[in-house]
Protein backbone atom coordinates (compact mmCIF):
# COMPACT_ATOMS: atom_id res chain seq x y z
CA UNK A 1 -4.04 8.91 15.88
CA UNK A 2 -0.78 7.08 15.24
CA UNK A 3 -2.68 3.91 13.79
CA UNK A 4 -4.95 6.56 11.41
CA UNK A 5 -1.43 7.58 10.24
CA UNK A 6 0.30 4.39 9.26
CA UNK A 7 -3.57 3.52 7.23
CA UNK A 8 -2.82 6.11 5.85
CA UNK A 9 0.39 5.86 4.68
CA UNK A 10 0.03 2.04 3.43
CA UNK A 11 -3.00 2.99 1.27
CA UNK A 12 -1.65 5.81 -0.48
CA UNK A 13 2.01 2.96 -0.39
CA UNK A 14 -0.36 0.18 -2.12
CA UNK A 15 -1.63 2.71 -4.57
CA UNK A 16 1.70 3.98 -5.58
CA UNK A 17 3.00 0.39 -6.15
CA UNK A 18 -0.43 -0.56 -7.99
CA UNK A 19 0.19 2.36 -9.90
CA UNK A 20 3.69 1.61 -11.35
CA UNK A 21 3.61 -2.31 -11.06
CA UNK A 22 0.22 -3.90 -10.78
CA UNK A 23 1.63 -7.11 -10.94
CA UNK A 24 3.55 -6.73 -7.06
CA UNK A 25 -0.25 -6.15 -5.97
CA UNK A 26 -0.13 -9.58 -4.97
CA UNK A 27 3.22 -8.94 -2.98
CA UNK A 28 1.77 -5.87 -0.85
CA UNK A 29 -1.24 -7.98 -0.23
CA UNK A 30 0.56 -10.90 1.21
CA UNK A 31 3.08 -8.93 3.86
């Protein structure tokens, strides 16, 4: 349940930040 959670959170995180600067799509990607 926990792990569904955190998936959860970092998609709707990578959106966000692909949303306001799709250049740090790289960034996310790589940590």
């Amino acid at each position: 349940m926990m792990v569904v959670v955190l998936d959860l959170l970092k998609l709707i995180l990578y959106l966000e930040v692909r949303t306001f600067q799709p250049y740090e799509n790289k960034r996310i990607l790589t940590t």
